[in-house]
PDB file of N, CA and C in Angstrom:
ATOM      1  N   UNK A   1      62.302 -77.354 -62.486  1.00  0.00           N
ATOM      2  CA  UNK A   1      62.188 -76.082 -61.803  1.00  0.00           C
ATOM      3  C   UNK A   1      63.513 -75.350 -61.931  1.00  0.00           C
ATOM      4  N   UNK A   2      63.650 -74.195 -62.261  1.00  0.00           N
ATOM      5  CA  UNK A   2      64.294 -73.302 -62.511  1.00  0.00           C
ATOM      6  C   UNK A   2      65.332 -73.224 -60.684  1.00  0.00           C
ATOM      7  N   UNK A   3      66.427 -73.315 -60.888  1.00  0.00           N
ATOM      8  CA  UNK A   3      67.072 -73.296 -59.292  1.00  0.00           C
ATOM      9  C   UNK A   3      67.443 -71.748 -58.925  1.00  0.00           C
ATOM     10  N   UNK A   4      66.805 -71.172 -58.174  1.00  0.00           N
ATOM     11  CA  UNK A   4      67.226 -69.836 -57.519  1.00  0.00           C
ATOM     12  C   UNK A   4      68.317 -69.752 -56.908  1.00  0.00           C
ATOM     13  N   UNK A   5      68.737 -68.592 -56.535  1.00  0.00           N
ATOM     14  CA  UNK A   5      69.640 -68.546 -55.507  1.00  0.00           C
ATOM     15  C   UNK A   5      68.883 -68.836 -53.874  1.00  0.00           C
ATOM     16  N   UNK A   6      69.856 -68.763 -53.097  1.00  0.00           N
ATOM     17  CA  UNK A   6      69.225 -69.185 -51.388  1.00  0.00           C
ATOM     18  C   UNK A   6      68.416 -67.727 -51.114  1.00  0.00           C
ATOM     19  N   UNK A   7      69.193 -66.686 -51.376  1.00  0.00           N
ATOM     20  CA  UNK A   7      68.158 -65.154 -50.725  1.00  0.00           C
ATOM     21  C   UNK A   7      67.326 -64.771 -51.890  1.00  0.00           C
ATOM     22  N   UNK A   8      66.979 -65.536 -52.242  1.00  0.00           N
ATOM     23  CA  UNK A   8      65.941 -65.134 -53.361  1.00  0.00           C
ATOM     24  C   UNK A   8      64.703 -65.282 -52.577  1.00  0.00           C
ATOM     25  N   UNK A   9      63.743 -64.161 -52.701  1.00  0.00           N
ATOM     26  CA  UNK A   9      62.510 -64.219 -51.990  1.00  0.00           C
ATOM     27  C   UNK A   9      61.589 -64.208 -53.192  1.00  0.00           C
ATOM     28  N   UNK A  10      60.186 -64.539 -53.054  1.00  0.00           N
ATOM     29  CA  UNK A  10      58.978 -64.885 -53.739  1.00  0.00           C
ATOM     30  C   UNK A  10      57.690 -64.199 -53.467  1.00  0.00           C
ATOM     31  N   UNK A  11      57.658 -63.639 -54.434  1.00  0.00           N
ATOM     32  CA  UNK A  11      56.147 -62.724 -53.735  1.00  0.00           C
ATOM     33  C   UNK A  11      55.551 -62.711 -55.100  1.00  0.00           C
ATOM     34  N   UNK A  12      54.074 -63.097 -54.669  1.00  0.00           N
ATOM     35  CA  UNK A  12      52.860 -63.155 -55.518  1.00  0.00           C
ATOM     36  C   UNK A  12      51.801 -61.708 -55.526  1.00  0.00           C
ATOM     37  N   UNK A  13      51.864 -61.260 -56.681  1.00  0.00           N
ATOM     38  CA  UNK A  13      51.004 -59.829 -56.918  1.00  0.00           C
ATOM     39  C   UNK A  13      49.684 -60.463 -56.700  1.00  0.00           C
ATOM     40  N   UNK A  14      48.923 -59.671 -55.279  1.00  0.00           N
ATOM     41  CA  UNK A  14      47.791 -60.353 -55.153  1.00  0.00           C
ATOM     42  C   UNK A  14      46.930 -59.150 -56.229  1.00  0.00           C
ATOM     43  N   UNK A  15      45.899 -59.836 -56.218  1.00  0.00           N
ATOM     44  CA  UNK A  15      44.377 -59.503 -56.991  1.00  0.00           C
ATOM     45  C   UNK A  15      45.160 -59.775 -58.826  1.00  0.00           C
ATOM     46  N   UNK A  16      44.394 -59.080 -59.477  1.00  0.00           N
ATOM     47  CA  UNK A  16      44.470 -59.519 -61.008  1.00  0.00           C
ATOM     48  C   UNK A  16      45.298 -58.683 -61.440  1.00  0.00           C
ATOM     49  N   UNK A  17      46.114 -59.187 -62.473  1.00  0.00           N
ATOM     50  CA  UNK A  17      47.024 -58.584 -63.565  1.00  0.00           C
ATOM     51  C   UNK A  17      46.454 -58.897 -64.811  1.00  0.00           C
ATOM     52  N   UNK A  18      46.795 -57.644 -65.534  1.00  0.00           N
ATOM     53  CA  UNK A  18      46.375 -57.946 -67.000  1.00  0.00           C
ATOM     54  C   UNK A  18      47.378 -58.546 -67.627  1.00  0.00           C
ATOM     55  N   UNK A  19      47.144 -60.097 -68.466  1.00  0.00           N
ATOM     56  CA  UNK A  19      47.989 -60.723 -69.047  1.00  0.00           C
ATOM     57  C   UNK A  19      48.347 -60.295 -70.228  1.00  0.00           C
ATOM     58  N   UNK A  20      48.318 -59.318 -70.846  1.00  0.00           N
ATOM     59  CA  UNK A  20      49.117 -58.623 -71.833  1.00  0.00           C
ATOM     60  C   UNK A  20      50.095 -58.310 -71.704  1.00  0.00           C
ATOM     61  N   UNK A  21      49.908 -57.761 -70.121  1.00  0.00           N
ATOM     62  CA  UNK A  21      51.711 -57.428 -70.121  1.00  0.00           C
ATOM     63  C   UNK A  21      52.598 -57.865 -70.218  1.00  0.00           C
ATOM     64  N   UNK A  22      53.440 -57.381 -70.903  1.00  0.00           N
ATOM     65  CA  UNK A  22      54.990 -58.104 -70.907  1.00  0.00           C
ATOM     66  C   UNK A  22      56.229 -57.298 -69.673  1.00  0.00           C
ATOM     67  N   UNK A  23      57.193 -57.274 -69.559  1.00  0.00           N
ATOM     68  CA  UNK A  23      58.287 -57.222 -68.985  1.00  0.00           C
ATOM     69  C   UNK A  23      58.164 -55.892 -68.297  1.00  0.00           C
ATOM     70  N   UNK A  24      58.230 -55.188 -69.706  1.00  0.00           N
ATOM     71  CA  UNK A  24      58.574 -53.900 -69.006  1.00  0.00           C
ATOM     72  C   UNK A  24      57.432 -53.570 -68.133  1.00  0.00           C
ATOM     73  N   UNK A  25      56.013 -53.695 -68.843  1.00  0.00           N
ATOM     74  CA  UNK A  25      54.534 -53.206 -67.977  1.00  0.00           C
ATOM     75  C   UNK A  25      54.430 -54.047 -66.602  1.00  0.00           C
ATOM     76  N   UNK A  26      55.483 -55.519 -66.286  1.00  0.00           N
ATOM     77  CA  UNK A  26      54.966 -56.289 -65.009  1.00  0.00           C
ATOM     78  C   UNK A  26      56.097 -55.414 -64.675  1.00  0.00           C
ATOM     79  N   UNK A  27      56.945 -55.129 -64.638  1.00  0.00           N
ATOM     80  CA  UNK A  27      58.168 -54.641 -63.958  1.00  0.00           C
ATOM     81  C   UNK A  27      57.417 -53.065 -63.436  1.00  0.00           C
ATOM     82  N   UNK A  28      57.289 -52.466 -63.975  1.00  0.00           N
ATOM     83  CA  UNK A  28      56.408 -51.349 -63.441  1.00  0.00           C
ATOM     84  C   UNK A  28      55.642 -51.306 -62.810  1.00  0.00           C
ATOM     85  N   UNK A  29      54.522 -52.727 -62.577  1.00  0.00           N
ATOM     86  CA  UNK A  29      53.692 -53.023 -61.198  1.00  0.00           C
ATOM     87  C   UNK A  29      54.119 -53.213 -60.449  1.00  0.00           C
ATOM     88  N   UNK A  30      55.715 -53.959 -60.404  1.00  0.00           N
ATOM     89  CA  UNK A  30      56.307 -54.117 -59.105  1.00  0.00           C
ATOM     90  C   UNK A  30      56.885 -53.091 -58.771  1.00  0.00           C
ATOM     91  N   UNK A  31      56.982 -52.298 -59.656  1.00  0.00           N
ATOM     92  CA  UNK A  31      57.627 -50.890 -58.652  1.00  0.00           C
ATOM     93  C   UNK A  31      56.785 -49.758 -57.827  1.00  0.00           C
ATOM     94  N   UNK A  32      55.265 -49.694 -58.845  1.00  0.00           N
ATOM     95  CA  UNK A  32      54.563 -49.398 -58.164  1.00  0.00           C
ATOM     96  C   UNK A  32      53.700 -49.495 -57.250  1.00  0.00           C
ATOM     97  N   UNK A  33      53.094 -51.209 -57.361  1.00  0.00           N
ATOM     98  CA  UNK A  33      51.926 -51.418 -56.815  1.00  0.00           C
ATOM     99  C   UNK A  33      52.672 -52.510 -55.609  1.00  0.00           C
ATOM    100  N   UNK A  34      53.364 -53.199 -55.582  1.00  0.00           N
ATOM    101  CA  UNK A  34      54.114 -53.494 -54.842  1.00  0.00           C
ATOM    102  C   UNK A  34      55.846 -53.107 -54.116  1.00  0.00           C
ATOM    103  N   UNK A  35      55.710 -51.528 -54.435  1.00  0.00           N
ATOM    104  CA  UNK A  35      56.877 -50.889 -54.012  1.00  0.00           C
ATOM    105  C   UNK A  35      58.112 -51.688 -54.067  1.00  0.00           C
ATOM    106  N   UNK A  36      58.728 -52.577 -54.873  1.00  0.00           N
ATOM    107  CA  UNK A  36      59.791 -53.132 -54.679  1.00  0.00           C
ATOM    108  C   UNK A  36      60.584 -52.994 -56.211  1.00  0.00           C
ATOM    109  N   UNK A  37      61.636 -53.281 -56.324  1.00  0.00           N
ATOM    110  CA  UNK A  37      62.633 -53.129 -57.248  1.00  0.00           C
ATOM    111  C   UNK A  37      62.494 -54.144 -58.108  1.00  0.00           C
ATOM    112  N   UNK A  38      62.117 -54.706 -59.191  1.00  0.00           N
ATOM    113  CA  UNK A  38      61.897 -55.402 -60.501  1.00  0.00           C
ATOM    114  C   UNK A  38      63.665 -55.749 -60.218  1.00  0.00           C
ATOM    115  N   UNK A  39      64.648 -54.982 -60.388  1.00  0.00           N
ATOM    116  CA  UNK A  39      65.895 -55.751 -60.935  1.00  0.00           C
ATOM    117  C   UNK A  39      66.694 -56.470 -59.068  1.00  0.00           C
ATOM    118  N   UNK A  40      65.989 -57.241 -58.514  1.00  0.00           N
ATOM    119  CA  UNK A  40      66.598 -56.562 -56.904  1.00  0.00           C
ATOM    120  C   UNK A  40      67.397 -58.282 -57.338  1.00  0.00           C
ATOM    121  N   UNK A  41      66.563 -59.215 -58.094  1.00  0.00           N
ATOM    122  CA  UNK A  41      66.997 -60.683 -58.137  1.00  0.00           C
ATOM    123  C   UNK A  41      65.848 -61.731 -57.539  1.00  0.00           C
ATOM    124  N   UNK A  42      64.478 -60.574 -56.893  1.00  0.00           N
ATOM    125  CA  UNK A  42      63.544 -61.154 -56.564  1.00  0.00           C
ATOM    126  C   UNK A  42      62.567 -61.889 -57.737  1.00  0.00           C
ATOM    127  N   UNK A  43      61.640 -62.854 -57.273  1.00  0.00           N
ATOM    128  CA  UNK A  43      60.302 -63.538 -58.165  1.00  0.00           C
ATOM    129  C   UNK A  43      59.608 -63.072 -57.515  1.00  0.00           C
ATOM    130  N   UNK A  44      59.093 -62.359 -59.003  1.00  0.00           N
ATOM    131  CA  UNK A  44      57.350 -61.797 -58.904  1.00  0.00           C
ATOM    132  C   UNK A  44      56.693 -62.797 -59.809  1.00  0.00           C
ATOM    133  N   UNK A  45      55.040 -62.805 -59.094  1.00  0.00           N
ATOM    134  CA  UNK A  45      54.254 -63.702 -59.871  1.00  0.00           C
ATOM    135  C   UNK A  45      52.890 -63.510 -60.105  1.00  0.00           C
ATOM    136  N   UNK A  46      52.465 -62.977 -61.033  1.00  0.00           N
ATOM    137  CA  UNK A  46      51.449 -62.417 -61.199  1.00  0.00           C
ATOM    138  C   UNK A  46      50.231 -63.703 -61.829  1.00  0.00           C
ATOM    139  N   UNK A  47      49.216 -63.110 -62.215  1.00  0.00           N
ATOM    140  CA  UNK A  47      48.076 -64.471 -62.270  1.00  0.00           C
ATOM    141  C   UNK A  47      46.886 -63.050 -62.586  1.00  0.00           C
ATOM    142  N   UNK A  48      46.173 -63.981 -64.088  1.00  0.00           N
ATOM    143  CA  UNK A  48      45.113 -63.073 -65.027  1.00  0.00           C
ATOM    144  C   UNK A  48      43.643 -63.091 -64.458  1.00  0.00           C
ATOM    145  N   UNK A  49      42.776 -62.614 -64.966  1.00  0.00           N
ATOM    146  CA  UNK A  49      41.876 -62.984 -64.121  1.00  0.00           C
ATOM    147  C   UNK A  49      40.818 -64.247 -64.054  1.00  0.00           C
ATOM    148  N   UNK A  50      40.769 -64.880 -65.408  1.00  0.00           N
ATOM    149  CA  UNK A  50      40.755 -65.880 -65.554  1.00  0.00           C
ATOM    150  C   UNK A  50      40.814 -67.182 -64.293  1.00  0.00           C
ATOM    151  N   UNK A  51      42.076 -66.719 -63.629  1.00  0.00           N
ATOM    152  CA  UNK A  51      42.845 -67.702 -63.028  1.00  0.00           C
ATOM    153  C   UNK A  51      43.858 -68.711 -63.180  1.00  0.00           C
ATOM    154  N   UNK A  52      43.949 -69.294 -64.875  1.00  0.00           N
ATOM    155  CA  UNK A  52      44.492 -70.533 -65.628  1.00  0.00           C
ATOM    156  C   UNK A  52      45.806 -70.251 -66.006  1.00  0.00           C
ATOM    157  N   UNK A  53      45.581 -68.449 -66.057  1.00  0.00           N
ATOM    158  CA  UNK A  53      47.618 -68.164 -66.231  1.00  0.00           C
ATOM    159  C   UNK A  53      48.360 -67.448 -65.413  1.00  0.00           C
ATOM    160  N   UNK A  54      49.437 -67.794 -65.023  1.00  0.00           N
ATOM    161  CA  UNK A  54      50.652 -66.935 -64.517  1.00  0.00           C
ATOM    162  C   UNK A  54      51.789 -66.388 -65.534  1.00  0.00           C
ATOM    163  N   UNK A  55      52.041 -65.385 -64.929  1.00  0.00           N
ATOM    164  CA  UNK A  55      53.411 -64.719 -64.976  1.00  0.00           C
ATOM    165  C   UNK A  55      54.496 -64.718 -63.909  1.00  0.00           C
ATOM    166  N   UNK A  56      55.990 -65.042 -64.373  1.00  0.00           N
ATOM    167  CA  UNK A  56      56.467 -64.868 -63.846  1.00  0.00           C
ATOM    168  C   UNK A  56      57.572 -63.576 -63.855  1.00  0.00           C
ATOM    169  N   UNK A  57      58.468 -63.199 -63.396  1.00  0.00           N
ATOM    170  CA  UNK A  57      59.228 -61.868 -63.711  1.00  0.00           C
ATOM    171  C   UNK A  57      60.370 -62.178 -62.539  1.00  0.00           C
ATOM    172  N   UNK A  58      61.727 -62.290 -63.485  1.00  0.00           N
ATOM    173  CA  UNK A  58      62.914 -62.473 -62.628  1.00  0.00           C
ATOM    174  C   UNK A  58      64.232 -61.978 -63.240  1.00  0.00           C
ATOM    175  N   UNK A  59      64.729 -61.157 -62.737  1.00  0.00           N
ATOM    176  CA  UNK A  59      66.115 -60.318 -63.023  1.00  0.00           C
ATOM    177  C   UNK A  59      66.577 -61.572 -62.475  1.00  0.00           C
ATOM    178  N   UNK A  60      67.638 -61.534 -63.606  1.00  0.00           N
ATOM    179  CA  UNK A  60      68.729 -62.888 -62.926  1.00  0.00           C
ATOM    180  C   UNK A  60      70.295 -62.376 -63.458  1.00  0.00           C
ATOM    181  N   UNK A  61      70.463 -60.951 -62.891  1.00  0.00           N
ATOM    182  CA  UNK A  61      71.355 -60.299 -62.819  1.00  0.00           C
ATOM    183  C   UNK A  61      72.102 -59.720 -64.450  1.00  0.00           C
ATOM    184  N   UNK A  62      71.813 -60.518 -65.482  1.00  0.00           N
ATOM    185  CA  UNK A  62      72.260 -59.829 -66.708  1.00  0.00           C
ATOM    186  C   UNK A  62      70.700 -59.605 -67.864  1.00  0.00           C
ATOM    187  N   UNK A  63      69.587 -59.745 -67.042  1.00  0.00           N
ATOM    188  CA  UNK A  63      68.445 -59.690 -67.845  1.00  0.00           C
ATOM    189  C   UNK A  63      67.511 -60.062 -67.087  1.00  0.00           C
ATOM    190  N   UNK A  64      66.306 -59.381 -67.286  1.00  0.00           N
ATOM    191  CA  UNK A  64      64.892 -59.824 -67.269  1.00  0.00           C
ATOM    192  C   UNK A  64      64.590 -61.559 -67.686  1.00  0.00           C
ATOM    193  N   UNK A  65      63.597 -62.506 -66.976  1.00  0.00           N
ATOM    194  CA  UNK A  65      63.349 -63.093 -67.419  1.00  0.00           C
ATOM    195  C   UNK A  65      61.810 -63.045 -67.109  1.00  0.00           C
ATOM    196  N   UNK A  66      61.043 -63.880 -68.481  1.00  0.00           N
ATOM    197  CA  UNK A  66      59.398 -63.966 -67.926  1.00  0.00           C
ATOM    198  C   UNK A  66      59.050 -64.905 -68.148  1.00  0.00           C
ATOM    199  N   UNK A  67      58.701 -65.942 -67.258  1.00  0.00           N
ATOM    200  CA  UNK A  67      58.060 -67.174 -68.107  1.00  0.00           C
ATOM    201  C   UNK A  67      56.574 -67.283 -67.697  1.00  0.00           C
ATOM    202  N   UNK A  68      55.417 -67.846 -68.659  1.00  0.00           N
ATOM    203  CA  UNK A  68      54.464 -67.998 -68.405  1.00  0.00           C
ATOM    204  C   UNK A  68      53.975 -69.520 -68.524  1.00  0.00           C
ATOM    205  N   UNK A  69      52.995 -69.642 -67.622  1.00  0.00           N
ATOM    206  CA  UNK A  69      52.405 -71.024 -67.658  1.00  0.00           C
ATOM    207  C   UNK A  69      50.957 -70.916 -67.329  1.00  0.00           C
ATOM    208  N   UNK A  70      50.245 -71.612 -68.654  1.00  0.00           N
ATOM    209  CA  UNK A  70      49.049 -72.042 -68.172  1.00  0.00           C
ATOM    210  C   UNK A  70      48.380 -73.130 -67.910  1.00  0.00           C
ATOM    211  N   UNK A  71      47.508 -73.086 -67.100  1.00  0.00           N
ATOM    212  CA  UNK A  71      46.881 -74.618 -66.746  1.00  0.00           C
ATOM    213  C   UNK A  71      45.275 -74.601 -67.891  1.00  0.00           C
ATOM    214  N   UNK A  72      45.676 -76.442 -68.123  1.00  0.00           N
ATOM    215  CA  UNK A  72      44.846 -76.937 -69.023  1.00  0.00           C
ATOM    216  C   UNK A  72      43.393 -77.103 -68.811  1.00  0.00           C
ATOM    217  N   UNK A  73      43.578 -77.512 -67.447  1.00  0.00           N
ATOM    218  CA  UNK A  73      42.676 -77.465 -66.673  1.00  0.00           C
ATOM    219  C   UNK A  73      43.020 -77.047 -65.082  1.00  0.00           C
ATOM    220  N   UNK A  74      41.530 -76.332 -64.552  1.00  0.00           N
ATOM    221  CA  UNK A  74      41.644 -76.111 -63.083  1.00  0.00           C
ATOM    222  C   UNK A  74      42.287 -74.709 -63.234  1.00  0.00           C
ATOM    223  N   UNK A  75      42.336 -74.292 -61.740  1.00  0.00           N
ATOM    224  CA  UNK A  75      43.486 -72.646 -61.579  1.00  0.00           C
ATOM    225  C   UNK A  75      43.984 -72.643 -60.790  1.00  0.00           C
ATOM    226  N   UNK A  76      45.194 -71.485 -60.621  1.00  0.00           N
ATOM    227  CA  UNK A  76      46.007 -71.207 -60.217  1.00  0.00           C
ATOM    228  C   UNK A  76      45.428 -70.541 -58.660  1.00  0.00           C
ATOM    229  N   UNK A  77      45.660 -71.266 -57.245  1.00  0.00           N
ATOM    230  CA  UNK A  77      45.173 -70.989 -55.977  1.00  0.00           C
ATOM    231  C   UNK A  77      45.912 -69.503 -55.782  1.00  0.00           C
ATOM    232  N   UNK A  78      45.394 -68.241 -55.465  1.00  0.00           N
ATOM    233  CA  UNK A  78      45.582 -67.153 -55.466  1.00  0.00           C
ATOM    234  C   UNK A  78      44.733 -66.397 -54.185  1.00  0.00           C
ATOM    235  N   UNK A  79      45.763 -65.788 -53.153  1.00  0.00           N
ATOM    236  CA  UNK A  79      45.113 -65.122 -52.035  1.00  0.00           C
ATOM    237  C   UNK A  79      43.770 -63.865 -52.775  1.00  0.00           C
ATOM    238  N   UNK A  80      43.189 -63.821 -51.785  1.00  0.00           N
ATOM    239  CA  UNK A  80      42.076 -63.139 -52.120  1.00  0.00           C
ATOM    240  C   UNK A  80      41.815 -61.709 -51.622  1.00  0.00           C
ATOM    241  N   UNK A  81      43.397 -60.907 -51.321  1.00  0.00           N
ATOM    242  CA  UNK A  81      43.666 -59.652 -51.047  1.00  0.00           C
ATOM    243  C   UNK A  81      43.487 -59.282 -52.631  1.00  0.00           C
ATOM    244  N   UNK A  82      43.215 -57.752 -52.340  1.00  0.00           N
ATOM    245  CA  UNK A  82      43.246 -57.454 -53.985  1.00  0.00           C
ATOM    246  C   UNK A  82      44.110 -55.865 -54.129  1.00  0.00           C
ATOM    247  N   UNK A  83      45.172 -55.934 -53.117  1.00  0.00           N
ATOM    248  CA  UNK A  83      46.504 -54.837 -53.306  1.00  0.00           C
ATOM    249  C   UNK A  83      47.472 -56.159 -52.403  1.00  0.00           C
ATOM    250  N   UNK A  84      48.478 -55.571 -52.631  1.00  0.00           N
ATOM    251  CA  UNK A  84      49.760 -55.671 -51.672  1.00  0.00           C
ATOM    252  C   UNK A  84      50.782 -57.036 -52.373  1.00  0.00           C
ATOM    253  N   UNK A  85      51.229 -57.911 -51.737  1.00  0.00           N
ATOM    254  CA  UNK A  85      51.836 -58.561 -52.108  1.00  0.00           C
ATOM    255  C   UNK A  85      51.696 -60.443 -50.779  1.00  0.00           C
ATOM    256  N   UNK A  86      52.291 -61.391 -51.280  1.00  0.00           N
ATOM    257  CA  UNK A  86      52.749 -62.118 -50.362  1.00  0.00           C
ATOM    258  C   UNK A  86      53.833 -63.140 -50.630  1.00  0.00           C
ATOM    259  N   UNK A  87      54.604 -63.515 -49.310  1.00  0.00           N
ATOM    260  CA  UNK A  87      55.890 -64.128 -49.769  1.00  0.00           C
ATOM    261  C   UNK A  87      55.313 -65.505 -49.878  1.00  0.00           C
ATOM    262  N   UNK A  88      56.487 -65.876 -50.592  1.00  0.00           N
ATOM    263  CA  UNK A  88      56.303 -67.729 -50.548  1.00  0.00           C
ATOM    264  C   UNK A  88      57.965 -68.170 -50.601  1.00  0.00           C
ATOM    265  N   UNK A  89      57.160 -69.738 -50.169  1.00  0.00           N
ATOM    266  CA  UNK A  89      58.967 -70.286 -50.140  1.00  0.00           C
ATOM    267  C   UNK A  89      58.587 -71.043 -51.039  1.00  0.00           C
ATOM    268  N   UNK A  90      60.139 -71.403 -51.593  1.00  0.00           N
ATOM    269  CA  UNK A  90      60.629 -71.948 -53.221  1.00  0.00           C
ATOM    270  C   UNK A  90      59.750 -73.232 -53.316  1.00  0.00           C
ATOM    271  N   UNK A  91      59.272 -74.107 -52.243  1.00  0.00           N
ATOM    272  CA  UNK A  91      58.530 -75.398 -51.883  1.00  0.00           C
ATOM    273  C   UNK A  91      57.165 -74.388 -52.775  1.00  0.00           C
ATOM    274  N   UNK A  92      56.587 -73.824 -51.914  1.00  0.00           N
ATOM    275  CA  UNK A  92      54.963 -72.909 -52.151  1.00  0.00           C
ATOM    276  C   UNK A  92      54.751 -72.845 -53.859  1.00  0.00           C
ATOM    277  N   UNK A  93      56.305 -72.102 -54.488  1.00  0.00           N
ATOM    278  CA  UNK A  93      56.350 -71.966 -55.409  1.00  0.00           C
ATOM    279  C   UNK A  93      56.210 -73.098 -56.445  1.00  0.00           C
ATOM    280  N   UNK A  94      56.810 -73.735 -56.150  1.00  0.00           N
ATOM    281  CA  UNK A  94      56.829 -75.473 -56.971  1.00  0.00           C
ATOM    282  C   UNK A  94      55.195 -75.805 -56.824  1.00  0.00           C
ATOM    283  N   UNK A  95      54.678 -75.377 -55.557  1.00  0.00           N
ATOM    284  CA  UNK A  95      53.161 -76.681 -55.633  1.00  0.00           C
ATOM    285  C   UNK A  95      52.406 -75.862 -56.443  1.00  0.00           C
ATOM    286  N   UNK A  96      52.590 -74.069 -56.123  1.00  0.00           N
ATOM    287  CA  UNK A  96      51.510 -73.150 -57.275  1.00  0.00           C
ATOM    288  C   UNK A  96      51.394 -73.341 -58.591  1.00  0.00           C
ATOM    289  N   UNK A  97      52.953 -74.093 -59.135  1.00  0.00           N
ATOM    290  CA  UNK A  97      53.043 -74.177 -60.602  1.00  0.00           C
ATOM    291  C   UNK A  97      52.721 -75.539 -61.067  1.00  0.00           C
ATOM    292  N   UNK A  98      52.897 -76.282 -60.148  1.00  0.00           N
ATOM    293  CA  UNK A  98      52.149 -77.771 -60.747  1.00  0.00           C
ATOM    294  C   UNK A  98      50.302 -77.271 -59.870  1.00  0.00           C
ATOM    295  N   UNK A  99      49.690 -76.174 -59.784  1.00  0.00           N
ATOM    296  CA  UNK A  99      48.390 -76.040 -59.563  1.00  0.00           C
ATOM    297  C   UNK A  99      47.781 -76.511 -58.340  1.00  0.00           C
ATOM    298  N   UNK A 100      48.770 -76.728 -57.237  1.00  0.00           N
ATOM    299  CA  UNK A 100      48.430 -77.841 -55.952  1.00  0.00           C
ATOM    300  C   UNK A 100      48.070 -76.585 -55.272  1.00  0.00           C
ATOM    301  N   UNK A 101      47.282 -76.884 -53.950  1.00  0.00           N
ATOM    302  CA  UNK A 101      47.186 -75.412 -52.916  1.00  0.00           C
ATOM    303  C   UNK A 101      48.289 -75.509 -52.183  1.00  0.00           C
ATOM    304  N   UNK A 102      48.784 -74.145 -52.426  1.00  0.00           N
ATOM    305  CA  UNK A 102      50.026 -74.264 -51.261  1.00  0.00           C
ATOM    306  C   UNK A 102      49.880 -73.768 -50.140  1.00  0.00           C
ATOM    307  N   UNK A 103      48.837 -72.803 -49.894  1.00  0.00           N
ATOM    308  CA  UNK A 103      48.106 -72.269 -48.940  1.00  0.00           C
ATOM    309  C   UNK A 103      48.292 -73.942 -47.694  1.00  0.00           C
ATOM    310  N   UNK A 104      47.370 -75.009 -47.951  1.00  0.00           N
ATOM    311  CA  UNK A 104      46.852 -75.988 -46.992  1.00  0.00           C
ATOM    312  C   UNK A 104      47.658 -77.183 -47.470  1.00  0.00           C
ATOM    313  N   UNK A 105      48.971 -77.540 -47.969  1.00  0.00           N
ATOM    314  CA  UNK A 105      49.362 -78.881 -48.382  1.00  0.00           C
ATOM    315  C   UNK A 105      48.975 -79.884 -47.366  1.00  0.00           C
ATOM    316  N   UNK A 106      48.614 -80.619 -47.807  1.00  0.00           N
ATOM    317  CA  UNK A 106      48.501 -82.037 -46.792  1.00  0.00           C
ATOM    318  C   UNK A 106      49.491 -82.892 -46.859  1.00  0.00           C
ATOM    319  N   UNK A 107      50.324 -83.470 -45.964  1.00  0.00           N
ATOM    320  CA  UNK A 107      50.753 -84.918 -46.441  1.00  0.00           C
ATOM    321  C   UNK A 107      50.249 -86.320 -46.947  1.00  0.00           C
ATOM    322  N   UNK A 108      50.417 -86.652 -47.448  1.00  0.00           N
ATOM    323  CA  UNK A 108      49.488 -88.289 -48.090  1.00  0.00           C
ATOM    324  C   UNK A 108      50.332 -89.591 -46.766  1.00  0.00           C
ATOM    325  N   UNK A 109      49.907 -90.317 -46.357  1.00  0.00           N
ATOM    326  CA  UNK A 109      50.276 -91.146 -45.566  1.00  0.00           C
ATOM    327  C   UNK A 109      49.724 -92.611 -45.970  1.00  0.00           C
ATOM    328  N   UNK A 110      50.206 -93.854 -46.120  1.00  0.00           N
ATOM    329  CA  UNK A 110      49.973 -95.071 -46.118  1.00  0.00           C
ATOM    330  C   UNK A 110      49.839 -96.038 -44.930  1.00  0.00           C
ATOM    331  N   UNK A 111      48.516 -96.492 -44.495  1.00  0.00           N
ATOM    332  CA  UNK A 111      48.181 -96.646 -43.090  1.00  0.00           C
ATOM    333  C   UNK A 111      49.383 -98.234 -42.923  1.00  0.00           C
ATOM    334  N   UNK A 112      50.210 -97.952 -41.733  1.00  0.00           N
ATOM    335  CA  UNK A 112      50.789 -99.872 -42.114  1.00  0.00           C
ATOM    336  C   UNK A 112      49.538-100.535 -41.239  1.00  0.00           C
ATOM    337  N   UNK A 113      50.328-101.757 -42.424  1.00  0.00           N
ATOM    338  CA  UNK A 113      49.655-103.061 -41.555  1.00  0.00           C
ATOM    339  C   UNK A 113      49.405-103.554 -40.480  1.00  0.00           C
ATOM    340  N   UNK A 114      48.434-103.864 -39.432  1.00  0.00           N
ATOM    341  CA  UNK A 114      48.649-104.614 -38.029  1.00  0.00           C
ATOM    342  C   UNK A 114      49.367-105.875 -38.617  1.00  0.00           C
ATOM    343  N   UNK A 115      50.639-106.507 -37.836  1.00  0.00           N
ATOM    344  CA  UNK A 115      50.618-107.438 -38.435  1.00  0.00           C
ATOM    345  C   UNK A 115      50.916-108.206 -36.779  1.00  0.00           C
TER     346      UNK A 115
END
């Protein structure tokens, strides 16, 4: 995982993005459709309609970066607003990209033994 800074915030472009876009066209959704600044140092994260791919979009102060990832199988858990935006923490972010729900994580627990 890519290490952010600490005030780095995370917000996911809810409803669908067209995965054609590249840099400049996601950077322009975030200015418009989510009113915020593309170069601020924030992660934006967009997701096709498909479901199987993301985008990501991160000024990391001397450039744009975009990385994309798709899943082989299964999709990418995505709120079901279809304007606005929502935050996540860097944890949320990690479980969306290995495909886990970050919405409901559970803990896994191992019952002990009576002994």
């Amino acid at each position: 995982m890519i290490g952010f800074p600490a005030s780095t915030r995370i917000w996911l472009a809810a409803g669908i993005t067209d995965m054609r876009a590249g840099m400049n066209g996601l950077a322009a959704k975030v200015e418009t459709a989510l009113a915020e600044d593309p170069f601020s140092g924030h992660v934006f994260v967009f997701r096709g309609r498909r479901g199987d791919m993301i985008k990501v979009l991160w000024w990391t102060g001397d450039g744009l970066c975009l990385l994309a990832k798709r899943l082989e199988r299964g999709r990418f858990v995505w709120p079901q607003a279809d304007s606005g935006s929502v935050a996540l923490t860097l944890a949320q972010l990690s479980m969306l990209l290995e495909g886990i729900d970050w919405r409901r994580p559970e803990r896994t627990w191992r019952p002990t033994s009576a002994l």
